[in-house]
PDB file of N, CA and C in Angstrom:
ATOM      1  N   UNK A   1      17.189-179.868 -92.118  1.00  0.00           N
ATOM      2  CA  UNK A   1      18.234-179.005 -91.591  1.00  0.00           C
ATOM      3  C   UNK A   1      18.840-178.237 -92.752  1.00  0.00           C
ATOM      4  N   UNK A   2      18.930-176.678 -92.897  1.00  0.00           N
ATOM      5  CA  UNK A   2      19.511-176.210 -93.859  1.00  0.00           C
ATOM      6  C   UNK A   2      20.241-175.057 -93.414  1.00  0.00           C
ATOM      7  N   UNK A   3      21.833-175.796 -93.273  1.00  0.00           N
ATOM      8  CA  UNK A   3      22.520-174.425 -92.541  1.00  0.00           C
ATOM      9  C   UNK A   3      23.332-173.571 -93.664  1.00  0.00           C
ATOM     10  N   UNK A   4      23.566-172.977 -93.295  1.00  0.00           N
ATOM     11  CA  UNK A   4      24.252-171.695 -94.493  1.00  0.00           C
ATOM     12  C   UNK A   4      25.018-170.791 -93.948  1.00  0.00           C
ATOM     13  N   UNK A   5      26.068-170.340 -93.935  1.00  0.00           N
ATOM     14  CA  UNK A   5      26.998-169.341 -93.724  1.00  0.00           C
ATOM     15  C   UNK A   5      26.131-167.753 -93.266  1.00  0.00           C
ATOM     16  N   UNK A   6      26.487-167.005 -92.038  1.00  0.00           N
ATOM     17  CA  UNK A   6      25.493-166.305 -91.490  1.00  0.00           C
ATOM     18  C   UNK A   6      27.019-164.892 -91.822  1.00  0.00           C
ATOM     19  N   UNK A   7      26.507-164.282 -93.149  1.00  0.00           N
ATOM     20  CA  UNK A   7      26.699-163.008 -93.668  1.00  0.00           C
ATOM     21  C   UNK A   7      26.129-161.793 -93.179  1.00  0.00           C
ATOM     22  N   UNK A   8      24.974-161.353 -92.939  1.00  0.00           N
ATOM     23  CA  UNK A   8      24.148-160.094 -92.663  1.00  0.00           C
ATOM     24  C   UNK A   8      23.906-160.339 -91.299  1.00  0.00           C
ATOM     25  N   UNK A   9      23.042-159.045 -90.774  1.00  0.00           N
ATOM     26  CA  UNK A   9      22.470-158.943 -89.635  1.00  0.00           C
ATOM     27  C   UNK A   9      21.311-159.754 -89.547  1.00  0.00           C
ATOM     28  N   UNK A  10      20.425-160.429 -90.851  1.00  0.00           N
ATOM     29  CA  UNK A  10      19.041-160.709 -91.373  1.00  0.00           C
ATOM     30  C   UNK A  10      19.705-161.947 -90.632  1.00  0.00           C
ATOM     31  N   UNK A  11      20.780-162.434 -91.518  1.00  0.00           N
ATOM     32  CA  UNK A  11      21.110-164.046 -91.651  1.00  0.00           C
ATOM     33  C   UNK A  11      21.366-164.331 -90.010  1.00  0.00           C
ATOM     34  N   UNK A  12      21.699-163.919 -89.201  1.00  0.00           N
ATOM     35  CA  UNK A  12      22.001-163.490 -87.884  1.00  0.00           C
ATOM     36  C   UNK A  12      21.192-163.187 -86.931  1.00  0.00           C
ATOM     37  N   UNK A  13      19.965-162.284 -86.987  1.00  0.00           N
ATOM     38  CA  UNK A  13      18.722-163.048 -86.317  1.00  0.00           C
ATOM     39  C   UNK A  13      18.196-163.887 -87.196  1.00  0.00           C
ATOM     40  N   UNK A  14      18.104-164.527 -87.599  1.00  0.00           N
ATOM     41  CA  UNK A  14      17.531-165.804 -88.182  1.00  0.00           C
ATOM     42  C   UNK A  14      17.784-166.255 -87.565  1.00  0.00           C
ATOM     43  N   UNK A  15      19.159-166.575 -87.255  1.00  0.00           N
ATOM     44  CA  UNK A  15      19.822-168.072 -86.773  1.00  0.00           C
ATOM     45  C   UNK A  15      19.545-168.332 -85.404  1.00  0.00           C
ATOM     46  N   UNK A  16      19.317-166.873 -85.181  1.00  0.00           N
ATOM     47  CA  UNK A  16      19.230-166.855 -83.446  1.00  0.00           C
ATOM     48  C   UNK A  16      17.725-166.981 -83.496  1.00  0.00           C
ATOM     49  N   UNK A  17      16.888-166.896 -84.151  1.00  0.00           N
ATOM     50  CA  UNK A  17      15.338-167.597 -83.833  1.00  0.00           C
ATOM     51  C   UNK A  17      15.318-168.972 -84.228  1.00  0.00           C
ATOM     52  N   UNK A  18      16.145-169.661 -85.023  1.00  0.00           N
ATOM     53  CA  UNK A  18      16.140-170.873 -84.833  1.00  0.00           C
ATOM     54  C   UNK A  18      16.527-171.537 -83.621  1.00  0.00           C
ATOM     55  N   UNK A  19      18.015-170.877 -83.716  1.00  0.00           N
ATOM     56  CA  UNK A  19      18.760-171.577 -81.883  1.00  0.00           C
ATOM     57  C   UNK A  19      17.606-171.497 -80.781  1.00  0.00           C
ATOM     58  N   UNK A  20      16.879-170.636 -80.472  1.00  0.00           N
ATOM     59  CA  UNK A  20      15.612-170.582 -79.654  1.00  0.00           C
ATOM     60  C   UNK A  20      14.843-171.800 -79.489  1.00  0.00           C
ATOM     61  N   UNK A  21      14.193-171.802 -81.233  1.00  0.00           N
ATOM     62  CA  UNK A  21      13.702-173.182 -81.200  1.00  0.00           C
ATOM     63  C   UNK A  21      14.077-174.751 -80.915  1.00  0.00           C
ATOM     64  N   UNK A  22      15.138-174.806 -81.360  1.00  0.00           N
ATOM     65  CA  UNK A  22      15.680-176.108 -81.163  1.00  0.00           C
ATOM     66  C   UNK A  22      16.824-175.732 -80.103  1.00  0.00           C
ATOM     67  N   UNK A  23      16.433-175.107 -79.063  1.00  0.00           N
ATOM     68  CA  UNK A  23      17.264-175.245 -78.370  1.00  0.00           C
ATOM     69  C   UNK A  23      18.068-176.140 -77.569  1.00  0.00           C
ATOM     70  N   UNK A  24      16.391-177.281 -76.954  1.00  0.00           N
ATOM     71  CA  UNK A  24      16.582-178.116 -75.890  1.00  0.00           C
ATOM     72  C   UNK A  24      16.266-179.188 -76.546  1.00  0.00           C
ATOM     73  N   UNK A  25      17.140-179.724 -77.981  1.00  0.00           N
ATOM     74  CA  UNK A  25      17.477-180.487 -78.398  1.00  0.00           C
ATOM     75  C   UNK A  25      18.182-181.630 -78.331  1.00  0.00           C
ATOM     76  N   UNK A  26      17.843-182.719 -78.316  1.00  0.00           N
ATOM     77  CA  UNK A  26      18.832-184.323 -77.996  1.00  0.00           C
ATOM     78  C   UNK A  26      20.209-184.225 -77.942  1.00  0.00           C
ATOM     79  N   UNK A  27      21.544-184.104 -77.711  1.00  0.00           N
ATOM     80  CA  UNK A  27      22.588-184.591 -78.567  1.00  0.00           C
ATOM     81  C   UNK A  27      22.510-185.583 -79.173  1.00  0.00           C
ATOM     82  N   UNK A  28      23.167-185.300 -80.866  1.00  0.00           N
ATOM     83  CA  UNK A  28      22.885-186.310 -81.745  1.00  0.00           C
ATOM     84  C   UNK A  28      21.840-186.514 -81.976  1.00  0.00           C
ATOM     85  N   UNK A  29      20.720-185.859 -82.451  1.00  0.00           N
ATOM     86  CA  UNK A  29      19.903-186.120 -82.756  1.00  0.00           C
ATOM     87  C   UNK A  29      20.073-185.297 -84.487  1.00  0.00           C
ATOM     88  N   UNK A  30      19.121-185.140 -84.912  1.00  0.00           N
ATOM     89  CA  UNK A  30      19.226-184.448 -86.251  1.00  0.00           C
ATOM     90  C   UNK A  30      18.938-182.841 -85.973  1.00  0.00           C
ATOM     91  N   UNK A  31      18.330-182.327 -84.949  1.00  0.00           N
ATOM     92  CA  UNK A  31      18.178-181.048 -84.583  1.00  0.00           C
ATOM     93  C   UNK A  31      19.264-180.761 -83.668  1.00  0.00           C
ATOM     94  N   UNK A  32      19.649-181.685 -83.235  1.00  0.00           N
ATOM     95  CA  UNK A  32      20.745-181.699 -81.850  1.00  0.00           C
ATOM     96  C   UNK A  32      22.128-181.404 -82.426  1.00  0.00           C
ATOM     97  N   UNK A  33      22.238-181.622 -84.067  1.00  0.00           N
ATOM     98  CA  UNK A  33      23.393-181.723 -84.771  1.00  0.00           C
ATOM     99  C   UNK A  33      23.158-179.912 -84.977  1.00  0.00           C
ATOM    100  N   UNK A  34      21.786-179.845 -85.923  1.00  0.00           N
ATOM    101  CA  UNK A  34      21.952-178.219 -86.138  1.00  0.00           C
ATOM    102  C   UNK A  34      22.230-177.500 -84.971  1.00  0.00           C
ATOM    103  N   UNK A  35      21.764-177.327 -83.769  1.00  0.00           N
ATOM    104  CA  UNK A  35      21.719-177.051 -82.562  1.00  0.00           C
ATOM    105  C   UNK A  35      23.523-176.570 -82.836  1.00  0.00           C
ATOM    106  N   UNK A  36      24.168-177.804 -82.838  1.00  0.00           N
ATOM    107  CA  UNK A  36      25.936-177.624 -82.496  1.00  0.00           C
ATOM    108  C   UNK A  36      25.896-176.458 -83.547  1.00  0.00           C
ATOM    109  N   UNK A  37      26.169-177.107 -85.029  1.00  0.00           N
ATOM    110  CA  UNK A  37      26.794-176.176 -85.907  1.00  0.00           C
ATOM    111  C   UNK A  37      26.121-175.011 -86.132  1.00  0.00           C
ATOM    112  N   UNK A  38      24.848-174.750 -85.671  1.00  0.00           N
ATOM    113  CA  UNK A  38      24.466-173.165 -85.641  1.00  0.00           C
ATOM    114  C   UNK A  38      25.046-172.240 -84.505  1.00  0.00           C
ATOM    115  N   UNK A  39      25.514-173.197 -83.575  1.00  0.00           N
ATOM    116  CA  UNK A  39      26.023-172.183 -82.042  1.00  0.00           C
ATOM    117  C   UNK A  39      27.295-172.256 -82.483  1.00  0.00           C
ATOM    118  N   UNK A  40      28.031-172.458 -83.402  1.00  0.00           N
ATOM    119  CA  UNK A  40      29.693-172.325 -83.681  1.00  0.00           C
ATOM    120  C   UNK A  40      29.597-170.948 -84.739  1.00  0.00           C
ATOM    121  N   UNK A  41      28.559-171.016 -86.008  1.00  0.00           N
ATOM    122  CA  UNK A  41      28.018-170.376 -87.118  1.00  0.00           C
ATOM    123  C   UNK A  41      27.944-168.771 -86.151  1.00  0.00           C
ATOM    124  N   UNK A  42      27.146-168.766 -85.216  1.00  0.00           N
ATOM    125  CA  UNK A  42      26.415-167.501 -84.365  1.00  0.00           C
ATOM    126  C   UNK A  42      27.845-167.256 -83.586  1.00  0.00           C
ATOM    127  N   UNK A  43      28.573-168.134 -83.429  1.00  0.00           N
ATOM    128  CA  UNK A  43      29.927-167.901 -82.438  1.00  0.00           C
ATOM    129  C   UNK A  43      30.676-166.753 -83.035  1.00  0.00           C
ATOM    130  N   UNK A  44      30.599-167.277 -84.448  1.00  0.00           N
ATOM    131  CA  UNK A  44      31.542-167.093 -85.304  1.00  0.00           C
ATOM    132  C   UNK A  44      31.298-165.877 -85.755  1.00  0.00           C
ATOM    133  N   UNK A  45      30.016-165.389 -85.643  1.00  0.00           N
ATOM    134  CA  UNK A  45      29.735-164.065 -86.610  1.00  0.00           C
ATOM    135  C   UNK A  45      30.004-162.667 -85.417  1.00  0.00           C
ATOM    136  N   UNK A  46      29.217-163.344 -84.292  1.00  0.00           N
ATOM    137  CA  UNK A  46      29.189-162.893 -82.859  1.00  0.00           C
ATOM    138  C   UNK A  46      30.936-162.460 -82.801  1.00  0.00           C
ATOM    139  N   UNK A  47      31.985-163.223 -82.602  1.00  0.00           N
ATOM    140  CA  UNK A  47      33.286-162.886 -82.950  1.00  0.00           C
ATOM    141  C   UNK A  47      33.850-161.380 -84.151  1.00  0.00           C
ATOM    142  N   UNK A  48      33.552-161.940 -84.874  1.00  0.00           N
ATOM    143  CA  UNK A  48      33.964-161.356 -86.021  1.00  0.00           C
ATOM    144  C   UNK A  48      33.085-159.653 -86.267  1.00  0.00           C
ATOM    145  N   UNK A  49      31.925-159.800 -85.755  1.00  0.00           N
ATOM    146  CA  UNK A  49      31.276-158.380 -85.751  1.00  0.00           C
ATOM    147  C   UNK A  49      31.104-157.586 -84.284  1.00  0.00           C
ATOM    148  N   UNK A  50      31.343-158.292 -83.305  1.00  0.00           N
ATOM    149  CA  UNK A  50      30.684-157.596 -81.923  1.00  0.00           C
ATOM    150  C   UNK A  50      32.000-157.939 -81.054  1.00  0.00           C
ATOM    151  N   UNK A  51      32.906-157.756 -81.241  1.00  0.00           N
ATOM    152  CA  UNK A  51      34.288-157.941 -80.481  1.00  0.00           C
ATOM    153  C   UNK A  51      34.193-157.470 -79.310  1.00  0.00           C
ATOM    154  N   UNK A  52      34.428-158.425 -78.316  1.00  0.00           N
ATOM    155  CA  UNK A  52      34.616-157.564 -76.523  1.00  0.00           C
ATOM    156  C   UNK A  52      36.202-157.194 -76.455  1.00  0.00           C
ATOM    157  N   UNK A  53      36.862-156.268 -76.591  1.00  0.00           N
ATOM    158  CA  UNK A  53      37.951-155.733 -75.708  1.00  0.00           C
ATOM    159  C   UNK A  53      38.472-156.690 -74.697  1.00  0.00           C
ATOM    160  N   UNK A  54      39.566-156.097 -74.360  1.00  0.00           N
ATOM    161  CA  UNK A  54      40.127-156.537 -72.745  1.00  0.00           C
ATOM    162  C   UNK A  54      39.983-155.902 -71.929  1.00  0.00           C
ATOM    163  N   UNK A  55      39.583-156.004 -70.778  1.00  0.00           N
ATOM    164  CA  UNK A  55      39.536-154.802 -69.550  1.00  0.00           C
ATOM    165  C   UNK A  55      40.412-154.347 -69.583  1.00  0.00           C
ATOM    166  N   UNK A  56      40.511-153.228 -68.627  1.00  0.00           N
ATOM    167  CA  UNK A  56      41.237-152.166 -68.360  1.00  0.00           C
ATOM    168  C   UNK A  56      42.287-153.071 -66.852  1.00  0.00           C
ATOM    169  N   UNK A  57      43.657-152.799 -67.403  1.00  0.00           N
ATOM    170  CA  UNK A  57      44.095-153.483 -66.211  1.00  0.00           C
ATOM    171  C   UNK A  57      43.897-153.209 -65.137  1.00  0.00           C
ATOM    172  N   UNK A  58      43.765-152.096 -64.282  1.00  0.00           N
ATOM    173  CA  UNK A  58      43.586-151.210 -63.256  1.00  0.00           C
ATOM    174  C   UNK A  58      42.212-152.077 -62.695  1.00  0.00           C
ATOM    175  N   UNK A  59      41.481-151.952 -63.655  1.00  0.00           N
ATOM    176  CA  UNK A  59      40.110-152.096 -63.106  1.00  0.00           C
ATOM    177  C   UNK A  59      40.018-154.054 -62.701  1.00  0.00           C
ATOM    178  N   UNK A  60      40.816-154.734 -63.826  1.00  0.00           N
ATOM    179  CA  UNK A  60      40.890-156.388 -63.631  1.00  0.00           C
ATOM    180  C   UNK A  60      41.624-156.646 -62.264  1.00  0.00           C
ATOM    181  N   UNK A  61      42.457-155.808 -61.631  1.00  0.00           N
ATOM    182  CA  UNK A  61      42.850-155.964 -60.769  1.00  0.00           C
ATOM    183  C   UNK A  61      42.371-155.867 -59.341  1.00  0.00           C
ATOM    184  N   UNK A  62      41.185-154.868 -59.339  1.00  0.00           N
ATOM    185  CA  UNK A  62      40.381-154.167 -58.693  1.00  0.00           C
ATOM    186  C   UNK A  62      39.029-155.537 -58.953  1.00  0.00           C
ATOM    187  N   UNK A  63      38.308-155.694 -59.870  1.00  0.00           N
ATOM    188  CA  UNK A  63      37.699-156.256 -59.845  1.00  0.00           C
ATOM    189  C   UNK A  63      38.326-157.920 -59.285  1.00  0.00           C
ATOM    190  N   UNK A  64      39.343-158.540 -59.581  1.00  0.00           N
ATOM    191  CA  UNK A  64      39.905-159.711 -58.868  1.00  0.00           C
ATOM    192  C   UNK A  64      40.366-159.578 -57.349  1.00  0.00           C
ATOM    193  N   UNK A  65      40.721-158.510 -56.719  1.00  0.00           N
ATOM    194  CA  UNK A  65      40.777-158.461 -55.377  1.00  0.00           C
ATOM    195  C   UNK A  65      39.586-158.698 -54.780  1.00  0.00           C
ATOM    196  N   UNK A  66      37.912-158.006 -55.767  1.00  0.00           N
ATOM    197  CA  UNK A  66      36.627-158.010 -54.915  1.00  0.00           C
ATOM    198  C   UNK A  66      36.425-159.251 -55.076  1.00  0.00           C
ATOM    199  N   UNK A  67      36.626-159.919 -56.112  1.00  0.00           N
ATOM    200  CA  UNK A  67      36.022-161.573 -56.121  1.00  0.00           C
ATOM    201  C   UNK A  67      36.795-162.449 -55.147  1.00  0.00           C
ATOM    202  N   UNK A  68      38.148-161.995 -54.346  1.00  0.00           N
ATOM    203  CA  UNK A  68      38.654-162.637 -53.784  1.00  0.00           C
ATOM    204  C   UNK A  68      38.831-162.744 -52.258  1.00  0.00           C
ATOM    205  N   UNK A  69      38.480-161.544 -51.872  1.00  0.00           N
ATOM    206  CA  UNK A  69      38.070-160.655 -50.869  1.00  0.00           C
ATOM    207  C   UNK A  69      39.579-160.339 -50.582  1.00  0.00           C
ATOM    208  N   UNK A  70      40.192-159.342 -50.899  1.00  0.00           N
ATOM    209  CA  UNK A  70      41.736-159.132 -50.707  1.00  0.00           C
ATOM    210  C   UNK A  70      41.159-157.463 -50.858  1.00  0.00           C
ATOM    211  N   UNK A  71      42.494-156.968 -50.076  1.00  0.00           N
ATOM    212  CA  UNK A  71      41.834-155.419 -49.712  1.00  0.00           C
ATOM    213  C   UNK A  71      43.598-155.042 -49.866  1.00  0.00           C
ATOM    214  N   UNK A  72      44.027-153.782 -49.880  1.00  0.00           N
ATOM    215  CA  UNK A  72      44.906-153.229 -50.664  1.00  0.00           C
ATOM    216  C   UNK A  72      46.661-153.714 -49.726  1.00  0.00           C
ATOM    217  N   UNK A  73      46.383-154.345 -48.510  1.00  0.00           N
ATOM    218  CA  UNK A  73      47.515-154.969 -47.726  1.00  0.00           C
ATOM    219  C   UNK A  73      47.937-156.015 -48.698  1.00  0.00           C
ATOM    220  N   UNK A  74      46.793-157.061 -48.705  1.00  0.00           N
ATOM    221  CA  UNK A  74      47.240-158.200 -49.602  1.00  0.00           C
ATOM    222  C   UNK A  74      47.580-157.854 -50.918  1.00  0.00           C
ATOM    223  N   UNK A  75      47.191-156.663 -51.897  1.00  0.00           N
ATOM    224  CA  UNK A  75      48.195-156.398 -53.030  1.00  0.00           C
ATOM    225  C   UNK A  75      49.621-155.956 -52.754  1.00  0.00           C
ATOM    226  N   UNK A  76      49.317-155.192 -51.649  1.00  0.00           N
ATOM    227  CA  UNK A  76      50.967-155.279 -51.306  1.00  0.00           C
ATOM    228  C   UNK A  76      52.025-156.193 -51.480  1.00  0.00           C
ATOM    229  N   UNK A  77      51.260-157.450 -50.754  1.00  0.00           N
ATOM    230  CA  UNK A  77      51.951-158.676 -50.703  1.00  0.00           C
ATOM    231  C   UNK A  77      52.456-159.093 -51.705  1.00  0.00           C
ATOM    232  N   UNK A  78      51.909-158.667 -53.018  1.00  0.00           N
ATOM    233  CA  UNK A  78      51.925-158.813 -54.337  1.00  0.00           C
ATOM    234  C   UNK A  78      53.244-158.082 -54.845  1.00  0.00           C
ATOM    235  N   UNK A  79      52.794-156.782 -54.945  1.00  0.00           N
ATOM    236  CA  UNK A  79      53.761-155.602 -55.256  1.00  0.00           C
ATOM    237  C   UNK A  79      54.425-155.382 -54.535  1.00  0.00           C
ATOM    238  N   UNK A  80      54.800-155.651 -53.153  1.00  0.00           N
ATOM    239  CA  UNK A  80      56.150-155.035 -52.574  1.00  0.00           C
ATOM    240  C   UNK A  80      55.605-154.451 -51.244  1.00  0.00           C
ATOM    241  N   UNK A  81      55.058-153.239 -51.385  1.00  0.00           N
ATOM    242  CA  UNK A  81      54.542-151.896 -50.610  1.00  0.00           C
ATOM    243  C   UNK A  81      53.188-151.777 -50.675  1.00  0.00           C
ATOM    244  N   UNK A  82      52.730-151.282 -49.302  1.00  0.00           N
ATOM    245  CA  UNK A  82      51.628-150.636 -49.619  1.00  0.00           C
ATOM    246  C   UNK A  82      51.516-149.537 -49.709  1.00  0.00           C
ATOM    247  N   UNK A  83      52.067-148.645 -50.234  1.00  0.00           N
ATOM    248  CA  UNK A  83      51.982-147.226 -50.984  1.00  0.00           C
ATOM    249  C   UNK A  83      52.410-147.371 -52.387  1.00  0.00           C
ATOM    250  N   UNK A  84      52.577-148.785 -52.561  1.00  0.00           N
ATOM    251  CA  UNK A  84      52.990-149.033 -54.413  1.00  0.00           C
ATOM    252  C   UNK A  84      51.937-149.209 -54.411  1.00  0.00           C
ATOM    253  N   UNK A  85      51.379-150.525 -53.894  1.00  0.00           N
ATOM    254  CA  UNK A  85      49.517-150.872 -53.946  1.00  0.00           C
ATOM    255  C   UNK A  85      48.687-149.668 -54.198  1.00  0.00           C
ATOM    256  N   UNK A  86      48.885-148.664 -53.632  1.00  0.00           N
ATOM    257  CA  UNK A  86      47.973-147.593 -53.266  1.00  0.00           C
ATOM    258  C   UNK A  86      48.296-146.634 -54.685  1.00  0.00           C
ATOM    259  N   UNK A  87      49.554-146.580 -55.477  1.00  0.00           N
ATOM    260  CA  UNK A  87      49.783-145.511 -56.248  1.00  0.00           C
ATOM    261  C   UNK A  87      49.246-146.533 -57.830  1.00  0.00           C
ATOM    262  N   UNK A  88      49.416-147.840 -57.500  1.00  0.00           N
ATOM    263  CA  UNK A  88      48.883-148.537 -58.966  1.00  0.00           C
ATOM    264  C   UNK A  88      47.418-148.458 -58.487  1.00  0.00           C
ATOM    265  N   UNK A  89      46.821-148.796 -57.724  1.00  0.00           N
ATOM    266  CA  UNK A  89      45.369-148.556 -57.669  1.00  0.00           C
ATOM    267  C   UNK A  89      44.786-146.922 -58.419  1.00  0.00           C
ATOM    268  N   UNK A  90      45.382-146.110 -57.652  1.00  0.00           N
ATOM    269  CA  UNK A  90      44.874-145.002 -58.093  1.00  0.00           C
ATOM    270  C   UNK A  90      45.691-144.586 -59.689  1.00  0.00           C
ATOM    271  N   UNK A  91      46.620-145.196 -60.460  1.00  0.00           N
ATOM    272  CA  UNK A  91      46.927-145.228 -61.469  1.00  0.00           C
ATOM    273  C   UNK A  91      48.221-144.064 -61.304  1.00  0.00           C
ATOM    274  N   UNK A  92      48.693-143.856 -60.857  1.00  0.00           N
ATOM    275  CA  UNK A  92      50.329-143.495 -60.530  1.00  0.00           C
ATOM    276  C   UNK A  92      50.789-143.901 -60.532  1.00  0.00           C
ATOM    277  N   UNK A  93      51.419-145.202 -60.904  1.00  0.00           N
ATOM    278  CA  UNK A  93      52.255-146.123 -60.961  1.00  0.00           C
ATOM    279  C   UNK A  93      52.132-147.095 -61.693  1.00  0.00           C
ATOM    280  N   UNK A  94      53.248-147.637 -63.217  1.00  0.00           N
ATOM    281  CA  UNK A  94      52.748-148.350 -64.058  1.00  0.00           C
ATOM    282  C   UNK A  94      53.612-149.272 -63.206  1.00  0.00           C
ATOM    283  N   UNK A  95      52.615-150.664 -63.943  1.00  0.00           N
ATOM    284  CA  UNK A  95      53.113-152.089 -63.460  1.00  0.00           C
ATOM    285  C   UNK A  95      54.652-151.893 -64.062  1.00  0.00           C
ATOM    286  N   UNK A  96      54.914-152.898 -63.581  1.00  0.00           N
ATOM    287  CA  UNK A  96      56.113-153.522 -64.013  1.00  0.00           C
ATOM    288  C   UNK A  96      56.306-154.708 -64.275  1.00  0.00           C
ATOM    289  N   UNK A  97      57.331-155.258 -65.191  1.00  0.00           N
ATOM    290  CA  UNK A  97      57.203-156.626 -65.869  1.00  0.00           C
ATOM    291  C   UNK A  97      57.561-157.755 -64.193  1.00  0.00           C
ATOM    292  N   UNK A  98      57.840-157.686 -63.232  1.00  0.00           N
ATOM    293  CA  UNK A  98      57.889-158.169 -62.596  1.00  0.00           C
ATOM    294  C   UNK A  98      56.914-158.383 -61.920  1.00  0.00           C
ATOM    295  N   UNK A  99      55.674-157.465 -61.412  1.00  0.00           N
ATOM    296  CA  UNK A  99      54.571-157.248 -60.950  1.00  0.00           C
ATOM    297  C   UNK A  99      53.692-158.035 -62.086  1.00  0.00           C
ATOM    298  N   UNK A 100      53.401-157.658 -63.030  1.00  0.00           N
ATOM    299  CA  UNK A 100      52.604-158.518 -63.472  1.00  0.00           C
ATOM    300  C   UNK A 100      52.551-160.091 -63.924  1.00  0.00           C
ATOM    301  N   UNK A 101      53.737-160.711 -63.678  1.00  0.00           N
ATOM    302  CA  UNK A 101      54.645-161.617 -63.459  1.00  0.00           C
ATOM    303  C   UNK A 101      53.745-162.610 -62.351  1.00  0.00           C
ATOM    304  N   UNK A 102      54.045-160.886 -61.386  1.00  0.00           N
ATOM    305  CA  UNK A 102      53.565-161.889 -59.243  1.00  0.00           C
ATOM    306  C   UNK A 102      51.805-161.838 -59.647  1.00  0.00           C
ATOM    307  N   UNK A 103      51.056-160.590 -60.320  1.00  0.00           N
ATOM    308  CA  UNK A 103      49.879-160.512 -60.527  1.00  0.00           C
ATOM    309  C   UNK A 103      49.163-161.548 -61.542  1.00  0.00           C
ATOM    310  N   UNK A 104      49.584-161.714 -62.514  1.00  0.00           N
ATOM    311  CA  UNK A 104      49.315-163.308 -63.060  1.00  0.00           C
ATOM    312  C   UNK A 104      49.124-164.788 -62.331  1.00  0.00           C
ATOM    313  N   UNK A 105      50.204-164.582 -61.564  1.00  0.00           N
ATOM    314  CA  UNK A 105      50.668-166.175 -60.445  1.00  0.00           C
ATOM    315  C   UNK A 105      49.455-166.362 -59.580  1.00  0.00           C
ATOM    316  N   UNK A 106      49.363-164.807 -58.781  1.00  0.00           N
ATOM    317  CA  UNK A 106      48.664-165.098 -57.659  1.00  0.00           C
ATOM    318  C   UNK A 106      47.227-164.273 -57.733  1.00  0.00           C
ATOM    319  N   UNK A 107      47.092-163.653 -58.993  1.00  0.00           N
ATOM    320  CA  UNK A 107      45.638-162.861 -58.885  1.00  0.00           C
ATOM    321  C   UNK A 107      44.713-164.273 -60.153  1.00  0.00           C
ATOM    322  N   UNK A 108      45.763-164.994 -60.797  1.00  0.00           N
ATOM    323  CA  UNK A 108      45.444-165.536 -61.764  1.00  0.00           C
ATOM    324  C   UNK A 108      44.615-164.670 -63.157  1.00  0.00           C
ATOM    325  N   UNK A 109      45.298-163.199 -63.120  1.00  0.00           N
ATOM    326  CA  UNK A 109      44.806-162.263 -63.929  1.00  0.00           C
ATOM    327  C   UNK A 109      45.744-162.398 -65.766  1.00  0.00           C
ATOM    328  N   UNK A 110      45.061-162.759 -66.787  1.00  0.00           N
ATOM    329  CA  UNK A 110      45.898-162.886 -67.942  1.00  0.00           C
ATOM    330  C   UNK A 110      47.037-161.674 -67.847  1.00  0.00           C
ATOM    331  N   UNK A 111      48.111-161.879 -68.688  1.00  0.00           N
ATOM    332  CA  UNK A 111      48.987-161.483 -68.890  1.00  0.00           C
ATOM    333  C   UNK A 111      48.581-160.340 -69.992  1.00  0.00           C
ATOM    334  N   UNK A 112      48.260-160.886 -70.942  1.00  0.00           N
ATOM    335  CA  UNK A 112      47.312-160.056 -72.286  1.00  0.00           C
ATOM    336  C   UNK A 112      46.444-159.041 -71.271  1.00  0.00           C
ATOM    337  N   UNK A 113      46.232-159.284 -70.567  1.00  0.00           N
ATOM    338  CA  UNK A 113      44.950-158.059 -70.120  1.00  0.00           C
ATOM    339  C   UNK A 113      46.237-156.754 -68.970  1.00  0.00           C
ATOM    340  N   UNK A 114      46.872-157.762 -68.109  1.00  0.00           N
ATOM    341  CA  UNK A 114      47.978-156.443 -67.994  1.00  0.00           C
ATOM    342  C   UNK A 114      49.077-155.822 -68.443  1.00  0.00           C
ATOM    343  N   UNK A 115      49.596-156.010 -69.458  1.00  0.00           N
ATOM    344  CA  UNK A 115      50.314-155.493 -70.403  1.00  0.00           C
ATOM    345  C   UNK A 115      49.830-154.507 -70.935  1.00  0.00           C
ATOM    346  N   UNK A 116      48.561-154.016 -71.026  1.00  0.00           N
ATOM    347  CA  UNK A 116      47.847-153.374 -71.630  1.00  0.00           C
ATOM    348  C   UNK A 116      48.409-151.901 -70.760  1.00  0.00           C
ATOM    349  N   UNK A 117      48.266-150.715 -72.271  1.00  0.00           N
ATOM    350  CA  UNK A 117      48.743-149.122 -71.806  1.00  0.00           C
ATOM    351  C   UNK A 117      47.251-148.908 -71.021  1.00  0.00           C
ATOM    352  N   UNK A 118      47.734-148.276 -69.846  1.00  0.00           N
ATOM    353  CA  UNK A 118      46.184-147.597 -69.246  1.00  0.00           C
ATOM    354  C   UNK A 118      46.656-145.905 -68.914  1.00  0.00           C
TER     355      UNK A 118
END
């Protein structure tokens, strides 16, 4: 086992043709160990060079109604109105610290992701 700090793009597919190989490795085994600390190593670089954003609140909101099957009455229920529903959907209307408050509780949508300027 010879792990090493993953600097470059080289060092970085490397690691990821190893993880391949020893993928379906024991836990605790001696490959099962590299296995861990190379998927924290690849976590880590993966982090630090290829950053995902936060969605767009508009759209997290939109996308959590479809996973939930809720259609623009039940944001109402949320926000107040359904012509508030209807003016934050179409982006006329910024949240408010109270709304994203009820949209956190009951969409279970992060807070960090609606706070965000859209």
């Amino acid at each position: 086992m010879e792990i090493k700090p993953i600097r470059t793009e080289r060092d970085y597919k490397n690691a990821l043709k190893r993880l391949e190989l020893i993928f379906d490795s024991k836990q605790g085994s001696k490959e099962g160990d590299e296995l861990e600390i190379l998927g924290i190593l690849i976590d880590q670089f993966e982090n630090e060079n290829f950053p995902i954003g936060l969605p767009d609140p508009i759209e997290a909101i939109k996308f959590r109604m479809e996973q939930m099957g809720y259609n623009q009455s039940d944001l109402a229920s949320i926000v107040g109105l359904k012509s508030r529903a209807s003016e934050i959907l179409n982006r006329k209307r910024k949240l408010s610290l109270e709304m994203i408050r009820q949209l956190h509780e009951r969409l279970h949508i992060p807070t960090d992701v609606l706070i965000q300027a859209y």
